[in-house]
C-alpha atoms as a PDB file:
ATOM      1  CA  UNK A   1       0.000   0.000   0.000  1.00  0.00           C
ATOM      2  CA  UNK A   2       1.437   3.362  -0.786  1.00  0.00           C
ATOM      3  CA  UNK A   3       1.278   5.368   1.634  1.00  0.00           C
ATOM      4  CA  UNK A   4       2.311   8.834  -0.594  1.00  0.00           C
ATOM      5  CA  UNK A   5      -0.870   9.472  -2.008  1.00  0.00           C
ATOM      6  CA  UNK A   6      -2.228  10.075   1.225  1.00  0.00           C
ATOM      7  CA  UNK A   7       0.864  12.194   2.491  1.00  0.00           C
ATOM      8  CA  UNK A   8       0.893  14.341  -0.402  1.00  0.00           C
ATOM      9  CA  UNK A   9      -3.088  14.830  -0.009  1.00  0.00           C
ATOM     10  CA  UNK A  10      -2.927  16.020   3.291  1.00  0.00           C
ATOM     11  CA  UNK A  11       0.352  18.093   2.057  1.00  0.00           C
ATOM     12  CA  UNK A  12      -1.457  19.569  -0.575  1.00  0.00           C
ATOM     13  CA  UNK A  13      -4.739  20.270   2.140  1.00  0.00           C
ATOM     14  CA  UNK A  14      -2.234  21.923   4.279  1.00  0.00           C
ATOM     15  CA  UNK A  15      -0.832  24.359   1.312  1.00  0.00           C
ATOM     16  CA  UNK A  16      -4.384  25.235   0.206  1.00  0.00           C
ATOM     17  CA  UNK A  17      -5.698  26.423   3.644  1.00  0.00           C
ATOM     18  CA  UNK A  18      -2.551  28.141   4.396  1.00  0.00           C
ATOM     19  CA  UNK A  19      -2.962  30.132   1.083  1.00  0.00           C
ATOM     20  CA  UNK A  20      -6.120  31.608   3.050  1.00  0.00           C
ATOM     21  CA  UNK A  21      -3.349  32.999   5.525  1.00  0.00           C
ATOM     22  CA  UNK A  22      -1.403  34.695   3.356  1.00  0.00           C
ATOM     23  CA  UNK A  23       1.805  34.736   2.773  1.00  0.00           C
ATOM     24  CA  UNK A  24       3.508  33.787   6.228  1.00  0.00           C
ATOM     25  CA  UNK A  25       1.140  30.834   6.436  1.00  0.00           C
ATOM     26  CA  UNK A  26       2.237  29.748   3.562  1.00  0.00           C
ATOM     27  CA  UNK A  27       5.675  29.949   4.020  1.00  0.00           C
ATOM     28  CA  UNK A  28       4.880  28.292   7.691  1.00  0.00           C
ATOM     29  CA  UNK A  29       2.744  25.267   5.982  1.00  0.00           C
ATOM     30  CA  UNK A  30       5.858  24.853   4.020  1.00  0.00           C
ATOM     31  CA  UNK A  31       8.368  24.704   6.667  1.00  0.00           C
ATOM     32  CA  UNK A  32       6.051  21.765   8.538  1.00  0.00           C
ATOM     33  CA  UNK A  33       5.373  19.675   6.025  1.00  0.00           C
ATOM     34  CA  UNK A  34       9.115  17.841   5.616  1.00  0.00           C
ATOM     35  CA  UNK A  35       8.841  17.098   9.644  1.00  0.00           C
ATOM     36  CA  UNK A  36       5.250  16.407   9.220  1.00  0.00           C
ATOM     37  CA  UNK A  37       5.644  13.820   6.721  1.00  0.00           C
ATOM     38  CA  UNK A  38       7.387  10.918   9.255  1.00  0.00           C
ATOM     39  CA  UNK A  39       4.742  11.929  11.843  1.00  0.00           C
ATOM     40  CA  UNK A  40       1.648  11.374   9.002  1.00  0.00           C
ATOM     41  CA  UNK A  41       3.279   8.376   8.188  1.00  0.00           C
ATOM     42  CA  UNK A  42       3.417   6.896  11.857  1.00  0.00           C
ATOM     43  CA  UNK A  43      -0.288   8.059  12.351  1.00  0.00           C
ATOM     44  CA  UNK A  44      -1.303   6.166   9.515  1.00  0.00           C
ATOM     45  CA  UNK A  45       0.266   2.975  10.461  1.00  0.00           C
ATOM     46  CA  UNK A  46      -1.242   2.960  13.833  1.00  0.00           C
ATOM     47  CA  UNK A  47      -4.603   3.086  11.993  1.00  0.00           C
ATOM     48  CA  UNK A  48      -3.933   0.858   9.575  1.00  0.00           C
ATOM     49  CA  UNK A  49      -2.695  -0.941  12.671  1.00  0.00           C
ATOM     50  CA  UNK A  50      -5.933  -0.875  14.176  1.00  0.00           C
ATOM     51  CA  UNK A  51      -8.253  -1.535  11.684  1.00  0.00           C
ATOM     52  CA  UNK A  52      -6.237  -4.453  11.227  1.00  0.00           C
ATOM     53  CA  UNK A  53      -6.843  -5.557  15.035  1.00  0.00           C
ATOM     54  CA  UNK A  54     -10.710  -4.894  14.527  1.00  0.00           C
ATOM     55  CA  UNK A  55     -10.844  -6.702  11.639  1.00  0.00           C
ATOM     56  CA  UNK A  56      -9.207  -9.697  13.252  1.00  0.00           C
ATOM     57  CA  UNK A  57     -11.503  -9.960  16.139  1.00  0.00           C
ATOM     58  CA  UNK A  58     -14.571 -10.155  13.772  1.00  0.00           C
ATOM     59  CA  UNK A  59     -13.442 -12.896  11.487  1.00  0.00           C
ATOM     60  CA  UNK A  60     -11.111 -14.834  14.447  1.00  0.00           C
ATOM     61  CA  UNK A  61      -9.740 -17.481  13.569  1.00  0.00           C
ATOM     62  CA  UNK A  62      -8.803 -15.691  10.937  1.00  0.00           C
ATOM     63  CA  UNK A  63      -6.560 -12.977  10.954  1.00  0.00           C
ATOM     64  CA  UNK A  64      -5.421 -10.281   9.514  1.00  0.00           C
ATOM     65  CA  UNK A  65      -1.573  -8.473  10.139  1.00  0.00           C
ATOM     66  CA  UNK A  66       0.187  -4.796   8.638  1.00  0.00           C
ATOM     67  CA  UNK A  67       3.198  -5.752   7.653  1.00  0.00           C
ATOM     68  CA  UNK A  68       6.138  -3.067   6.906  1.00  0.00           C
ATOM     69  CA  UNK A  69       7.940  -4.271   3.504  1.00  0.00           C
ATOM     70  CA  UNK A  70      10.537  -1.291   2.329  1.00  0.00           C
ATOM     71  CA  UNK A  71       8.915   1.329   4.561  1.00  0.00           C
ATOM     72  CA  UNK A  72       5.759   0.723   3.056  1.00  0.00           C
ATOM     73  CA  UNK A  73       2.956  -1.379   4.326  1.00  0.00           C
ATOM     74  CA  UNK A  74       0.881  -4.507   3.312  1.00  0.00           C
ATOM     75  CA  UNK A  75      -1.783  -6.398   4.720  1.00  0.00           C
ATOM     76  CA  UNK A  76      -1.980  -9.960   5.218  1.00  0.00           C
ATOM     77  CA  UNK A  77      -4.821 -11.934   5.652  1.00  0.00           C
ATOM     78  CA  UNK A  78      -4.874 -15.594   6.657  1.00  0.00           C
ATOM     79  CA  UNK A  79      -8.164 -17.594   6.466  1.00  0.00           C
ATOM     80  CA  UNK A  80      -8.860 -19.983   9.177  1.00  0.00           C
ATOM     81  CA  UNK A  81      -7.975 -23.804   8.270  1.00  0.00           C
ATOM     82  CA  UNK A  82     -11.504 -25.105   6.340  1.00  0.00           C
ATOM     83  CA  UNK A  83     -12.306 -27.589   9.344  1.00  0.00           C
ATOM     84  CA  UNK A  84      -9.928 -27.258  12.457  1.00  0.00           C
ATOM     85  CA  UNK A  85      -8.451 -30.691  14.234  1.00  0.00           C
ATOM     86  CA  UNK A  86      -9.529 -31.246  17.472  1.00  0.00           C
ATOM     87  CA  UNK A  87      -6.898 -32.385  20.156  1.00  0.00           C
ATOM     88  CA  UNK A  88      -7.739 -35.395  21.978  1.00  0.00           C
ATOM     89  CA  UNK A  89      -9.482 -33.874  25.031  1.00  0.00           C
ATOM     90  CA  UNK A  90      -9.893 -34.801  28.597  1.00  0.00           C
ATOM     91  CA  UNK A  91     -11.949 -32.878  31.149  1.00  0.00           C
ATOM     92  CA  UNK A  92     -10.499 -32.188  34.976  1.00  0.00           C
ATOM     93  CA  UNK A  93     -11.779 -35.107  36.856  1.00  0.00           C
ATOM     94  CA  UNK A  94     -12.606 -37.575  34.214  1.00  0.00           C
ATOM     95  CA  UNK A  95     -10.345 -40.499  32.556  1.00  0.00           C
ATOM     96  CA  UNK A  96     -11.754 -40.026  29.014  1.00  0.00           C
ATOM     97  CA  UNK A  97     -13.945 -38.087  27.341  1.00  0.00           C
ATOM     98  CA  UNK A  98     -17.370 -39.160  25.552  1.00  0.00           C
ATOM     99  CA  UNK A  99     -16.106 -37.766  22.109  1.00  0.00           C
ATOM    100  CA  UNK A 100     -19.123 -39.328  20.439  1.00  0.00           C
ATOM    101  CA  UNK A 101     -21.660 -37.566  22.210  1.00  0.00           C
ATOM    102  CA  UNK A 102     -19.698 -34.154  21.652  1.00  0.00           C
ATOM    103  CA  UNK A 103     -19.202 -34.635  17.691  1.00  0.00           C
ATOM    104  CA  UNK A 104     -22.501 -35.722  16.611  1.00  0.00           C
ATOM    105  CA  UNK A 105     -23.401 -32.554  15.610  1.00  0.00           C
ATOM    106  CA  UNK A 106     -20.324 -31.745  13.950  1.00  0.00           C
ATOM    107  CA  UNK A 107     -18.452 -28.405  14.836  1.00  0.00           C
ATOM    108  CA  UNK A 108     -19.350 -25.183  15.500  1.00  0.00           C
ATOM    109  CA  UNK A 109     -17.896 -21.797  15.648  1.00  0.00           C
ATOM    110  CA  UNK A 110     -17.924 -19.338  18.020  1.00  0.00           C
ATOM    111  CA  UNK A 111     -16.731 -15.711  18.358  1.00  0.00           C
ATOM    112  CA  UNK A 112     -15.563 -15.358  21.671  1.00  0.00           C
ATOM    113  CA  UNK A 113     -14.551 -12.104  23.320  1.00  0.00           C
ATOM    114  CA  UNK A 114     -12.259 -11.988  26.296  1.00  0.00           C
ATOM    115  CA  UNK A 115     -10.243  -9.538  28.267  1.00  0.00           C
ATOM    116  CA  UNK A 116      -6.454  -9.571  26.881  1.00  0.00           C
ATOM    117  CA  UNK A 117      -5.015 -10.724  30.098  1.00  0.00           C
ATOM    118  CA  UNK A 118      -7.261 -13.496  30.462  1.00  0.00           C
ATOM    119  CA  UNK A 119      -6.620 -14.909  27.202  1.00  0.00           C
ATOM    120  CA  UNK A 120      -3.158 -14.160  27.976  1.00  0.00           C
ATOM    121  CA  UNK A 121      -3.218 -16.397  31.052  1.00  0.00           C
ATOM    122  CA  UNK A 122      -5.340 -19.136  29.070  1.00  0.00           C
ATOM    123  CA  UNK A 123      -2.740 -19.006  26.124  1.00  0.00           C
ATOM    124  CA  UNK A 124       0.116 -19.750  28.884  1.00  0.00           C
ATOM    125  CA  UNK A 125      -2.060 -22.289  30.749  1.00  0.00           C
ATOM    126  CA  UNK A 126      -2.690 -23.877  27.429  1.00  0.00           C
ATOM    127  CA  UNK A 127       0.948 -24.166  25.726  1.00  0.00           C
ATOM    128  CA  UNK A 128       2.323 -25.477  29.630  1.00  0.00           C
ATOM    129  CA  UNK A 129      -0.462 -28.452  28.943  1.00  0.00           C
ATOM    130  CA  UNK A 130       0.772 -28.692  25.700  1.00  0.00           C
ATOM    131  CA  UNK A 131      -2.505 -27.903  24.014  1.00  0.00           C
ATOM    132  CA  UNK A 132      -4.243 -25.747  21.524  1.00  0.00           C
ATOM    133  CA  UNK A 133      -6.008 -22.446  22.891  1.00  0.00           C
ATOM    134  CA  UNK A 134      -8.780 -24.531  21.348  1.00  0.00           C
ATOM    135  CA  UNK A 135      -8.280 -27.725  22.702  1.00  0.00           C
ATOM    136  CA  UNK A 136      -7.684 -25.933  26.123  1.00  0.00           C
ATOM    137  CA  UNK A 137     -10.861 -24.145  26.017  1.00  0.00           C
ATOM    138  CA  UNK A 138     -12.764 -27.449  24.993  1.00  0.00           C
ATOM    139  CA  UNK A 139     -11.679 -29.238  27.624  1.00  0.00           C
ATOM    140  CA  UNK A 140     -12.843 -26.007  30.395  1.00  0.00           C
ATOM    141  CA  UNK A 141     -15.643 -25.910  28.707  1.00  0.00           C
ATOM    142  CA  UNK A 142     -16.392 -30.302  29.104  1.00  0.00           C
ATOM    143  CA  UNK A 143     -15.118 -29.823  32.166  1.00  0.00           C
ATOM    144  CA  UNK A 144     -17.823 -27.240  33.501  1.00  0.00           C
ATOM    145  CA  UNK A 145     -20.370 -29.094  32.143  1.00  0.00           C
ATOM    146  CA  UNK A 146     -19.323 -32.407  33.656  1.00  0.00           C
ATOM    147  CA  UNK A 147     -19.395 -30.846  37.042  1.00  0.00           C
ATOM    148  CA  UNK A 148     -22.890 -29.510  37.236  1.00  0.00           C
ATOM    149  CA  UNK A 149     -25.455 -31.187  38.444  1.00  0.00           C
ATOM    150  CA  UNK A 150     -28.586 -31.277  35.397  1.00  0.00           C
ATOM    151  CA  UNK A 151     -31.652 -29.447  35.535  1.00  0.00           C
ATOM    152  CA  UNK A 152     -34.301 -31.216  35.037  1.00  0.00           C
ATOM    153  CA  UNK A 153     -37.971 -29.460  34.866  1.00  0.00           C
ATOM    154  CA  UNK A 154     -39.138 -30.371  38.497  1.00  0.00           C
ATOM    155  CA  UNK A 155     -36.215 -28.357  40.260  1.00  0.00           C
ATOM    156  CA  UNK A 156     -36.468 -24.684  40.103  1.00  0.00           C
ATOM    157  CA  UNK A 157     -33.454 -22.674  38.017  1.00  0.00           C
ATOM    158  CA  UNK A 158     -31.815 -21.380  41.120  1.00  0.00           C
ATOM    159  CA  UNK A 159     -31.388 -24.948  43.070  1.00  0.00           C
ATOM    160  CA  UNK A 160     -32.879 -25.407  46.528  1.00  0.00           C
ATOM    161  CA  UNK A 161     -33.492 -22.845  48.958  1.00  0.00           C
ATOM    162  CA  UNK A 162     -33.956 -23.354  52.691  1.00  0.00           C
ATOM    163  CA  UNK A 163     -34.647 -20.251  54.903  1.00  0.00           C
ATOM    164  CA  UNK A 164     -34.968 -20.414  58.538  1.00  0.00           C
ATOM    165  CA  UNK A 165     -32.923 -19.449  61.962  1.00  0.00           C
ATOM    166  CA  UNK A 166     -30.137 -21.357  63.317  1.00  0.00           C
ATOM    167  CA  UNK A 167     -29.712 -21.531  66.621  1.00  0.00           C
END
């Protein structure tokens, strides 16, 4: 991407409503614009920076990066793999999981927003267990569901509840 069409727009913006100032705002436009130029620059990578981020988190897994190549920057996207492999998984507490009863309906994906430092500390957790931040969050999420007791439709949402005095 070439970033000098947009440096000599805003150079040529700057020249045009310094002409409305006369002479020494003209002659002051014209004295800012060489340091200016590094500074545009740097502002515009940051935004391209950031749109790049925003993009990211709406089509995770896939991803897209600004990359500098001889001072000038590209994007580049990568698409998510057509049908991610699942780690074997096993939740806290259990010797094996009951893969067939997770897989019959096939996979699903799911856009999942976090703090940073929480997925931070799940990334870490993750790569010490040797697994995916997938396969990780899989297995947390088995593992929840293991250790809950079921619903059923005679017991009310919020459990039991006992009120009373103790004495």
């Amino acid at each position: 991407m070439d970033l000098n069409r947009y440096v000599d727009s805003l150079r040529e913006s700057l020249a045009v409503a310094a002409r409305a100032g006369g002479d020494d705002a003209e002659e002051l436009a014209a004295r800012l614009t060489a340091p200016l130029d590094s500074a545009l620059r740097l502002v515009l990578l940051e935004a391209l920076s950031a749109a790049a981020d925003e993009i990211t988190r709406e089509i995770a897994p896939g991803t897209v990066e600004v990359r500098l190549r001889g001072g000038e920057p590209e994007f580049v996207a990568t698409r998510p793999p057509a049908e991610e492999e699942f780690e074997d998984v096993i939740p806290v507490g259990a010797t094996e999981l009951d893969v067939r009863g997770i897989e019959d309906g096939g996979t699903a994906r799911l856009n999942l927003r976090l703090p940073e430092t929480l997925k931070q500390r799940i990334e870490e957790t993750a790569g010490a267990e040797g697994l995916s931040l997938n396969a990780w969050l899989v297995r947390a999420a088995t593992a929840a569901l293991h250790s809950r007791p079921r619903l059923s439709a005679s017991r009310p949402v919020g459990g039991d509840r006992y009120t009373g005095w103790v004495s």
